[in-house]
C-alpha atoms as a PDB file:
ATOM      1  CA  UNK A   1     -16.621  -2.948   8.175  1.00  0.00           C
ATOM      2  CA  UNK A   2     -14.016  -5.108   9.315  1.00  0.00           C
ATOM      3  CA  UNK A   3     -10.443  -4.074  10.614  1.00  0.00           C
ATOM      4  CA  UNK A   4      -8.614  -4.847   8.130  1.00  0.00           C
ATOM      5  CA  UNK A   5     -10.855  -3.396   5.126  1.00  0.00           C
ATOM      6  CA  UNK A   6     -10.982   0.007   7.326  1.00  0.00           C
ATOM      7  CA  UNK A   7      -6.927  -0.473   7.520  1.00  0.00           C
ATOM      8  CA  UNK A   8      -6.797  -0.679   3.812  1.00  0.00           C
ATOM      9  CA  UNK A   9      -8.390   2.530   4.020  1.00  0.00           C
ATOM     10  CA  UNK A  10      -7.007   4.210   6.252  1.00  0.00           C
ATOM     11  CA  UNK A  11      -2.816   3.289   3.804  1.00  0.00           C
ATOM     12  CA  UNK A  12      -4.627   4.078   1.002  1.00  0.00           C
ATOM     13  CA  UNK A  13      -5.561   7.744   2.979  1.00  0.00           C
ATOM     14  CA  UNK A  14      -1.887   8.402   4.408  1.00  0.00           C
ATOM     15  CA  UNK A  15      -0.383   7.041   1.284  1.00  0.00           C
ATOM     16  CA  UNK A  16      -2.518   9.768  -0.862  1.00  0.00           C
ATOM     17  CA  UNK A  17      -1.737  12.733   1.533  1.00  0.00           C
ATOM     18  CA  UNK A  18       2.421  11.647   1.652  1.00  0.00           C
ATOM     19  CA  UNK A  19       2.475  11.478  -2.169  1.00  0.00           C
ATOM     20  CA  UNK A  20       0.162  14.068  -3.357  1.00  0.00           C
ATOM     21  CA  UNK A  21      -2.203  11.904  -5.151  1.00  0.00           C
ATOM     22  CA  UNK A  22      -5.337  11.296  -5.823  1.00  0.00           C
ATOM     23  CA  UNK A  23      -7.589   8.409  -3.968  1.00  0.00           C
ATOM     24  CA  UNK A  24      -8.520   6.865  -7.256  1.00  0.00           C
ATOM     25  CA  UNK A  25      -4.416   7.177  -7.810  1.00  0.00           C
ATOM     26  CA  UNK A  26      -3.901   5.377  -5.032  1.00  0.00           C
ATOM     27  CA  UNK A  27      -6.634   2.808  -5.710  1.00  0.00           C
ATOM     28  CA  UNK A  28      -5.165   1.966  -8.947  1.00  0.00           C
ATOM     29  CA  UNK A  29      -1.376   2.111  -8.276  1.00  0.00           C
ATOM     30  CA  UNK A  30      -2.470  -0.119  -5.276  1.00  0.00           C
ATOM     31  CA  UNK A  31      -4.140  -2.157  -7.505  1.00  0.00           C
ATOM     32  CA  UNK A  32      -1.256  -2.535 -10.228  1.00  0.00           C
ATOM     33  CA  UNK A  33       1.161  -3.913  -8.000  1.00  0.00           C
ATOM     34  CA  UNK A  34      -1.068  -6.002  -5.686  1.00  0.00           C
ATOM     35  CA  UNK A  35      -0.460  -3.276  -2.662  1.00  0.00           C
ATOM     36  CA  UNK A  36      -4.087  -4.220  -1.252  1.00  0.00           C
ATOM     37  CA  UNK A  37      -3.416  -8.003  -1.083  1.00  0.00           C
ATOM     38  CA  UNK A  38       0.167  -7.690   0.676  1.00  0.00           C
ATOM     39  CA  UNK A  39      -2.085  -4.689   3.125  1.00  0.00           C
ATOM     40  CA  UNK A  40      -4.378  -7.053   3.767  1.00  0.00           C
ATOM     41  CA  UNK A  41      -2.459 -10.322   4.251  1.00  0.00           C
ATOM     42  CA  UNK A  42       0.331  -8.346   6.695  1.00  0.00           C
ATOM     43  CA  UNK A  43      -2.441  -6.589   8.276  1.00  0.00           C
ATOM     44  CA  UNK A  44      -1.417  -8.002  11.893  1.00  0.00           C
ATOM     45  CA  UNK A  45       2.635  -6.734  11.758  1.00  0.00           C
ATOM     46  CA  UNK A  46       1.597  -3.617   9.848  1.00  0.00           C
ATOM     47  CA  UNK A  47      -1.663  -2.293  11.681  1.00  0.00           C
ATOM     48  CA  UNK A  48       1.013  -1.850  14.744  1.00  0.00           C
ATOM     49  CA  UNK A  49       3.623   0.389  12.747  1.00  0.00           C
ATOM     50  CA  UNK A  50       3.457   4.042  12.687  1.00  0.00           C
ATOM     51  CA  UNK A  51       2.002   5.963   9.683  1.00  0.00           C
ATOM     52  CA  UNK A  52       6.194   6.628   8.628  1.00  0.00           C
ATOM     53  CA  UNK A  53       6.807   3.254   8.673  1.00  0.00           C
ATOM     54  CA  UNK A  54       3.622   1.880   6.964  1.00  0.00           C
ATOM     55  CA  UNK A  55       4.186   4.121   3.714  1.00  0.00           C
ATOM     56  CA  UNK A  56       7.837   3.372   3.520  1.00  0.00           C
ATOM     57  CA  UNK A  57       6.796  -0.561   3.524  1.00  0.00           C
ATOM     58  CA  UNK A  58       4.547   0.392   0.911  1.00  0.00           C
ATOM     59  CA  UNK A  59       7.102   2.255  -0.889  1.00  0.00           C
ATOM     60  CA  UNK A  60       9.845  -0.532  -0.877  1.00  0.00           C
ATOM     61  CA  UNK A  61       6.998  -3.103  -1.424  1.00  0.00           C
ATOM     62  CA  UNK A  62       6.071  -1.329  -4.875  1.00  0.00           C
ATOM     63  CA  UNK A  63       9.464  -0.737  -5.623  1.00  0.00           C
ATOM     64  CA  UNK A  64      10.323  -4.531  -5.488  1.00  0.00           C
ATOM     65  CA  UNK A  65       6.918  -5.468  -7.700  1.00  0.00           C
ATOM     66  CA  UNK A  66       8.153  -2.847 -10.084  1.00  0.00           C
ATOM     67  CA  UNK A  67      11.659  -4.030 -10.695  1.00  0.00           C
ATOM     68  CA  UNK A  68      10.017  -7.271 -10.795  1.00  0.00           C
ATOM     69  CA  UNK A  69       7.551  -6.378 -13.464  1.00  0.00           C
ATOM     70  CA  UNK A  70      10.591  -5.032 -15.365  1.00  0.00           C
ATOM     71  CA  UNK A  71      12.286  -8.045 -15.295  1.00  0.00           C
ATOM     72  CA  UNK A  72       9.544 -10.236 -16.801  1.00  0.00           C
ATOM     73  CA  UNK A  73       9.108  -8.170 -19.289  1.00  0.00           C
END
């Protein structure tokens, strides 16, 4: 397995335990807003961040997809 698919892993893992959810919750809120691809693409800045700051940059990155979903609605 390479780094970066066990890093994915490893967000989607703190991400579920911060919010409460389930894995497949995760997966597919991941999913909706293309979480995995920005994970994966940023995975040299953001495998060096502490688990704090790596679910807040998730957090603001799904906020920004949202409001951006809204707006092309």
């Amino acid at each position: 397995m390479t780094e970066r698919i066990q890093f994915l892993a490893y967000c989607i893992e703190i991400y579920k335990e911060a919010k409460s959810m389930k894995g497949n919750e995760v997966h597919a809120l991941f999913e909706k807003y293309g979480v995995l691809d920005y994970v994966y693409d940023c995975y040299d800045a953001l495998h060096t961040t502490c688990r704090e700051y790596t679910i807040e940059d998730i957090d603001e990155f799904i906020a920004v997809r949202r409001n951006k979903l809204k707006v092309e609605s």
